[in-house]
C-alpha atoms as a PDB file:
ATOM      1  CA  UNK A   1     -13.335  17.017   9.107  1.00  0.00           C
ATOM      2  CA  UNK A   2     -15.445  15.051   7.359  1.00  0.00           C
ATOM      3  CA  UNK A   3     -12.614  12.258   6.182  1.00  0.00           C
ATOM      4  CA  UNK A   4     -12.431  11.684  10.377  1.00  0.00           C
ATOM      5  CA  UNK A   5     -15.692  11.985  10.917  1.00  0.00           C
ATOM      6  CA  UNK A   6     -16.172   8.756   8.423  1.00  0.00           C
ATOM      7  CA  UNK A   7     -13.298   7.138   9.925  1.00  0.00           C
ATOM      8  CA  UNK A   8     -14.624   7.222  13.501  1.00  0.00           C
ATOM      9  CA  UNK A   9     -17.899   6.138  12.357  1.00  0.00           C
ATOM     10  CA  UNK A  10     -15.767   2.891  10.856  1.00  0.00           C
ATOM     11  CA  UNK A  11     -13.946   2.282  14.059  1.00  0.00           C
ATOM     12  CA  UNK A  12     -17.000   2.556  15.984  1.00  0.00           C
ATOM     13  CA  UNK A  13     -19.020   0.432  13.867  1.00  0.00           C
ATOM     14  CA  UNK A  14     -15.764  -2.336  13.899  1.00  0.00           C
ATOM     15  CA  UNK A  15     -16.293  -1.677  17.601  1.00  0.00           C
ATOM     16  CA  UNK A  16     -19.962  -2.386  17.899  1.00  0.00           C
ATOM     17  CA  UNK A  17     -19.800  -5.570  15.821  1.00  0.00           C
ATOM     18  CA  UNK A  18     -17.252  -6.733  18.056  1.00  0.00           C
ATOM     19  CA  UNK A  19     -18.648  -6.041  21.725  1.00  0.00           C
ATOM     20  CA  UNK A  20     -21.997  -7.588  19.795  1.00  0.00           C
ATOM     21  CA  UNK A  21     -20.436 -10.916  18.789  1.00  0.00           C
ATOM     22  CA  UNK A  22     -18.453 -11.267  22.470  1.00  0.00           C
ATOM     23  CA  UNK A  23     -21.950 -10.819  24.460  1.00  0.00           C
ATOM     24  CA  UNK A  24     -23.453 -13.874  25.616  1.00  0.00           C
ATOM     25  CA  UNK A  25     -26.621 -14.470  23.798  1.00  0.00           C
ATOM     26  CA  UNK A  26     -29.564 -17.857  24.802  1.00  0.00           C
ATOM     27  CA  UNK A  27     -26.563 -20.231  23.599  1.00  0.00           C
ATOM     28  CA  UNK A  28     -23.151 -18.455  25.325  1.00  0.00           C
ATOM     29  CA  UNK A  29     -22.426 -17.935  21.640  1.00  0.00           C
ATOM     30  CA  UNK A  30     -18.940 -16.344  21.335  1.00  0.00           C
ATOM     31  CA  UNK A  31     -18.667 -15.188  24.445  1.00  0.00           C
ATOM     32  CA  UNK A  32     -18.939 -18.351  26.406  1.00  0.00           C
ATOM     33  CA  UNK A  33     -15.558 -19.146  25.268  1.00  0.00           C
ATOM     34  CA  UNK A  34     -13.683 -16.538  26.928  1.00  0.00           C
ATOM     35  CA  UNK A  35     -16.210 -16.176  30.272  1.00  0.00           C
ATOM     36  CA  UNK A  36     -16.173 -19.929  30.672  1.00  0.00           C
ATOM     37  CA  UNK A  37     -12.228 -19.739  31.654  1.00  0.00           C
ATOM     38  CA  UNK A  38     -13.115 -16.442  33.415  1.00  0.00           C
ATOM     39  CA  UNK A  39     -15.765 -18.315  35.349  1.00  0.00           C
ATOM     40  CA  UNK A  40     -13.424 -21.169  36.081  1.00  0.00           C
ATOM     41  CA  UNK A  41     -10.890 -19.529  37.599  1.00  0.00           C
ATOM     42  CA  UNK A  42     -12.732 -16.783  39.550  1.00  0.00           C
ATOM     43  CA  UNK A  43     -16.610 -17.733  39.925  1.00  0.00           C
ATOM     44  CA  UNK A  44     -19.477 -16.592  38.078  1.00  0.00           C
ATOM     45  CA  UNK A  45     -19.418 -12.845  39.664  1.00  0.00           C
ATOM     46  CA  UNK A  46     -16.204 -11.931  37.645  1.00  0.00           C
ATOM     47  CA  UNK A  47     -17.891 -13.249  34.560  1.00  0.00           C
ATOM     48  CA  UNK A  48     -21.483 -11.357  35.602  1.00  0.00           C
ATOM     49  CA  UNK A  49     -18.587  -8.762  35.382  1.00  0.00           C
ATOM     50  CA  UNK A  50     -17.558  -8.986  32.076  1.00  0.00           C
ATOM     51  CA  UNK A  51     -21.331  -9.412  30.894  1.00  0.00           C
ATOM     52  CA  UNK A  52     -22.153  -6.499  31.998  1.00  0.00           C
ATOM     53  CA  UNK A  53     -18.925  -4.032  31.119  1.00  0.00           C
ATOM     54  CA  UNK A  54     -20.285  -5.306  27.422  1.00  0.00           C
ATOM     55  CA  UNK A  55     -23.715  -4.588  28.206  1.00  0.00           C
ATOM     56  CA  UNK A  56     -22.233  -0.974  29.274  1.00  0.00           C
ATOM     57  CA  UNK A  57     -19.979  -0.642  25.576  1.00  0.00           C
ATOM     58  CA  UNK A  58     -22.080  -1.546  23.844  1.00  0.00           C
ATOM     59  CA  UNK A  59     -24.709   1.228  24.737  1.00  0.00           C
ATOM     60  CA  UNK A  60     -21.930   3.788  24.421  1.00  0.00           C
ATOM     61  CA  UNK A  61     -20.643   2.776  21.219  1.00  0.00           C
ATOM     62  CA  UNK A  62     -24.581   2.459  20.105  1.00  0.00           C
ATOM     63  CA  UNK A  63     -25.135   6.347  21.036  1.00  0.00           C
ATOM     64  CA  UNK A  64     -21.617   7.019  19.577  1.00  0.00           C
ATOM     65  CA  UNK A  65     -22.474   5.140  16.303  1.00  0.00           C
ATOM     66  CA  UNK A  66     -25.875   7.074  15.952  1.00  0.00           C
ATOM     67  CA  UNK A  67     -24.557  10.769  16.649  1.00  0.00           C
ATOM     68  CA  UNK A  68     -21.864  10.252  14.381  1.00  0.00           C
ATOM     69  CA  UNK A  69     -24.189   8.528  11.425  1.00  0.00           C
ATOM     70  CA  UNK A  70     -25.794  11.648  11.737  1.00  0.00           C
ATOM     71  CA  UNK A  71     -23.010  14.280  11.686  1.00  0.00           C
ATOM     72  CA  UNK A  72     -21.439  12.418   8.792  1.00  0.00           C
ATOM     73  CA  UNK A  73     -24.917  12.455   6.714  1.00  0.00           C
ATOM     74  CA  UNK A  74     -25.907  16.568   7.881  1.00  0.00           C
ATOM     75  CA  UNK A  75     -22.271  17.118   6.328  1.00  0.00           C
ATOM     76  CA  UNK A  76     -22.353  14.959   3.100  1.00  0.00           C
ATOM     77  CA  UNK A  77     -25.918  16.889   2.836  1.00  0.00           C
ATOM     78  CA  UNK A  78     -24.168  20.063   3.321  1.00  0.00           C
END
């Protein structure tokens, strides 16, 4: 239990990193190259879109990163 317990923490954490680095930040940072074809070919609301469906992950993999850094260190401590 506690071997997948770590391993979900690791693909969550991947996970979080990722969403993190694709959000666009006060200079589009990595994200500006994939919503600036988005917002090319269908307008800025489809890329508004995508901004916010990362906005969205990343709170859920935020809340799933915390509850799981805490069930993995209550059962190391166990």
């Amino acid at each position: 239990m506690e071997v997948f317990l770590k391993i979900l923490l690791i693909v969550f954490s991947v996970g979080l990193i990722a969403v993190v680095l694709l959000q666009k930040g006060k200079s589009a940072g990595l994200s500006g190259a994939i919503s600036g074809g988005a917002e090319h070919l269908f307008g800025k609301q489809k890329a508004r879109g995508l901004d916010l469906l990362l906005q969205r992950l990343t709170v859920v993999l935020a809340v799933g990163f915390f509850i799981l850094s805490l069930s993995v260190a209550y059962l190391v401590k166990s």
